[in-house]
C-alpha atoms as a PDB file:
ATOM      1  CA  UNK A   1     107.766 -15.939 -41.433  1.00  0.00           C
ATOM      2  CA  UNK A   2     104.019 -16.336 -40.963  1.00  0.00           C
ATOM      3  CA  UNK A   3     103.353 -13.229 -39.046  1.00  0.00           C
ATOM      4  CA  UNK A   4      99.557 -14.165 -38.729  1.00  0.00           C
ATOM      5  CA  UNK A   5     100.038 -17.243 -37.309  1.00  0.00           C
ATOM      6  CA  UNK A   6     102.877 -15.962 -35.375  1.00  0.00           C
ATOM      7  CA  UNK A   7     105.866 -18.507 -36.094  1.00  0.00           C
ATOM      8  CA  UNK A   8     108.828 -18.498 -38.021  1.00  0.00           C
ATOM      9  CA  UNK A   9     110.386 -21.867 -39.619  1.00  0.00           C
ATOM     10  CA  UNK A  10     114.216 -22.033 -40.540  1.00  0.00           C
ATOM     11  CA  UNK A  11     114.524 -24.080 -43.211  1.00  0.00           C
ATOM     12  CA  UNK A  12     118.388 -23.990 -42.843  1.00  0.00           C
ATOM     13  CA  UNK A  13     119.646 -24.771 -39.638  1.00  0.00           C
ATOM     14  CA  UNK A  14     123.219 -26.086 -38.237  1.00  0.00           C
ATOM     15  CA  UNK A  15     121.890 -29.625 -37.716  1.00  0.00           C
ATOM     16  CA  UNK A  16     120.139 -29.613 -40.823  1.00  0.00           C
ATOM     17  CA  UNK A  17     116.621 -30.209 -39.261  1.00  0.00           C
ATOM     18  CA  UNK A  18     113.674 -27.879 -40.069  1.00  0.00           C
ATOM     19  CA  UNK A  19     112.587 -25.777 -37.144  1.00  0.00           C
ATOM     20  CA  UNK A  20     109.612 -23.355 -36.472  1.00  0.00           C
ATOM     21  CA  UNK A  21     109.527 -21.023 -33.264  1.00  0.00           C
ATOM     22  CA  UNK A  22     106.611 -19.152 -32.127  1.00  0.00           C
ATOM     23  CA  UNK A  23     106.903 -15.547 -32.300  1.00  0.00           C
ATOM     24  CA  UNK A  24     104.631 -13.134 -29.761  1.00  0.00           C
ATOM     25  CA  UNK A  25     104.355  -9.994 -27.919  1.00  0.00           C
ATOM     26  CA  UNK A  26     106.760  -7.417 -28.190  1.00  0.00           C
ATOM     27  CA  UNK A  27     108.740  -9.392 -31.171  1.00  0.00           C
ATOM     28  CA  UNK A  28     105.863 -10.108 -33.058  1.00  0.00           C
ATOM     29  CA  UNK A  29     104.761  -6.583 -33.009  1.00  0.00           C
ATOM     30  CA  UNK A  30     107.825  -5.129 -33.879  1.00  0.00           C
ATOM     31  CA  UNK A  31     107.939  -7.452 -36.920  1.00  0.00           C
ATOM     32  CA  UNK A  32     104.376  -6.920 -38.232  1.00  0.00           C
ATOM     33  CA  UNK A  33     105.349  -2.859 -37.940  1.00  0.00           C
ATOM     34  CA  UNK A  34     108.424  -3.863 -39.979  1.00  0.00           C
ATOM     35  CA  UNK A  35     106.730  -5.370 -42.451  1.00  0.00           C
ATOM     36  CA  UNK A  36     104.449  -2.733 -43.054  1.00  0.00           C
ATOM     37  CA  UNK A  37     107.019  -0.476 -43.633  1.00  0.00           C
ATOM     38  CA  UNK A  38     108.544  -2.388 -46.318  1.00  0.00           C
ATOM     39  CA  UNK A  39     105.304  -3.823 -47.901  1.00  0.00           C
ATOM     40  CA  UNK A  40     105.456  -0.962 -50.529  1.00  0.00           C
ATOM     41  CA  UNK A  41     108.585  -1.324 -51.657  1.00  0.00           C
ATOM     42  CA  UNK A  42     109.508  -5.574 -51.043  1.00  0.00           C
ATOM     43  CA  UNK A  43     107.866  -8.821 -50.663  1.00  0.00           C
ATOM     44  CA  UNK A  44     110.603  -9.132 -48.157  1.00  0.00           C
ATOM     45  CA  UNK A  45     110.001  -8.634 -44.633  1.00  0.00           C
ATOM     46  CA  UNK A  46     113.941  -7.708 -44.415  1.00  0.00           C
ATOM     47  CA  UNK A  47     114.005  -6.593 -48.326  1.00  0.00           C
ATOM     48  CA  UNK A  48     118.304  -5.678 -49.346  1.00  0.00           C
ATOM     49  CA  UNK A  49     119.278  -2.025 -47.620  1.00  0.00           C
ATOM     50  CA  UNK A  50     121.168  -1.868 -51.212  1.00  0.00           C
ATOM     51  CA  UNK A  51     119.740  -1.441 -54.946  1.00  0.00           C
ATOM     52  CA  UNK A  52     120.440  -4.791 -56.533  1.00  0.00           C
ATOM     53  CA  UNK A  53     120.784  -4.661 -60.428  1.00  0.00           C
ATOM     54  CA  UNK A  54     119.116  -7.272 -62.245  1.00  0.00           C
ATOM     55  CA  UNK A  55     121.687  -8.787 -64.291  1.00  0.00           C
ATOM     56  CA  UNK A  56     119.195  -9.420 -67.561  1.00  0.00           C
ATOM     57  CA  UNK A  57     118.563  -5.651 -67.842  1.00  0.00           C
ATOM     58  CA  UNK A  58     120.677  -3.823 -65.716  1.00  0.00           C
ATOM     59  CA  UNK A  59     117.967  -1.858 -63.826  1.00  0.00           C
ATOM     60  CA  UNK A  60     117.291  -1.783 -60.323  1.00  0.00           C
ATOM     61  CA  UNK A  61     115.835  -4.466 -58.200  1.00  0.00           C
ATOM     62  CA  UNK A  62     114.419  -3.111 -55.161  1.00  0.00           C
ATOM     63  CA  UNK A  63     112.547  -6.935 -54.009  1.00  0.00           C
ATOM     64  CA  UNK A  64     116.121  -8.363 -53.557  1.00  0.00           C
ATOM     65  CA  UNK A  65     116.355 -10.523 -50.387  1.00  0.00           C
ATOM     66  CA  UNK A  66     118.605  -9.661 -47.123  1.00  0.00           C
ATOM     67  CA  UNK A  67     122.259 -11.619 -47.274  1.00  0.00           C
ATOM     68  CA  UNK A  68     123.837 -12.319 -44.273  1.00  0.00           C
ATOM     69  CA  UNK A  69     120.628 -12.178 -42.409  1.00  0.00           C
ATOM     70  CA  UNK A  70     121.659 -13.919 -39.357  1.00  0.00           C
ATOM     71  CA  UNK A  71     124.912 -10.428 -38.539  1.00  0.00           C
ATOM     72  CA  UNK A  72     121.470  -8.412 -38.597  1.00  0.00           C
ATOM     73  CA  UNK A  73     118.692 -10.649 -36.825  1.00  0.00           C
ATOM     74  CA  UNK A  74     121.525 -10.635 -33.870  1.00  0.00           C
ATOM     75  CA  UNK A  75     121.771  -6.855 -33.696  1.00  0.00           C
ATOM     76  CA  UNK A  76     118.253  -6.314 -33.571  1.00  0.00           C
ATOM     77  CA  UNK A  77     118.325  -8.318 -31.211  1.00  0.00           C
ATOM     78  CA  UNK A  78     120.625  -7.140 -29.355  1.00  0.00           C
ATOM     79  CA  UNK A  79     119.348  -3.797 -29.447  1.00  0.00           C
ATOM     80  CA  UNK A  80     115.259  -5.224 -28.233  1.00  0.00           C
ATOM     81  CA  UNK A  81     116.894  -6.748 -25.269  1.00  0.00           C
ATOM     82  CA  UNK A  82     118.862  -3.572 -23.901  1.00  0.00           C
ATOM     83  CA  UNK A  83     115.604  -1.509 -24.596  1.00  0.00           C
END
């Protein structure tokens, strides 16, 4: 997600194409807020709710991506449009 240029491209998509959609008002905000929250802890703009181990040392990686991304990008969205 480029949240300054306000667009997201899915680089995996059913068809197999490439596709970028524009992201603005309340959406946009709500994911530049998110990403400020995590920033701290993740790269990620939807960082792993779960401490990953990484398997060469056994410690914690907290800058593990989200699996299973699209279950959760449907419940938020879900819950923005019933707001």
């Amino acid at each position: 997600m480029d949240l300054n240029a306000g667009r997201a491209t899915l680089h995996d998509t059913q068809n197999g194409e490439q596709r970028t959609l524009p992201l603005a008002g309340k959406a946009l905000e709500a994911l530049r807020q998110l990403k400020l929250q995590h920033s701290a802890r993740s790269e990620y703009l939807f960082p792993s709710p779960t401490v990953v181990l990484d398997p060469k040392t056994g410690k914690p990686h907290l800058d593990a991506p989200y699996e299973h991304f699209d279950a959760h990008w449907y419940a938020a969205l879900t819950r923005t449009c019933s707001a």
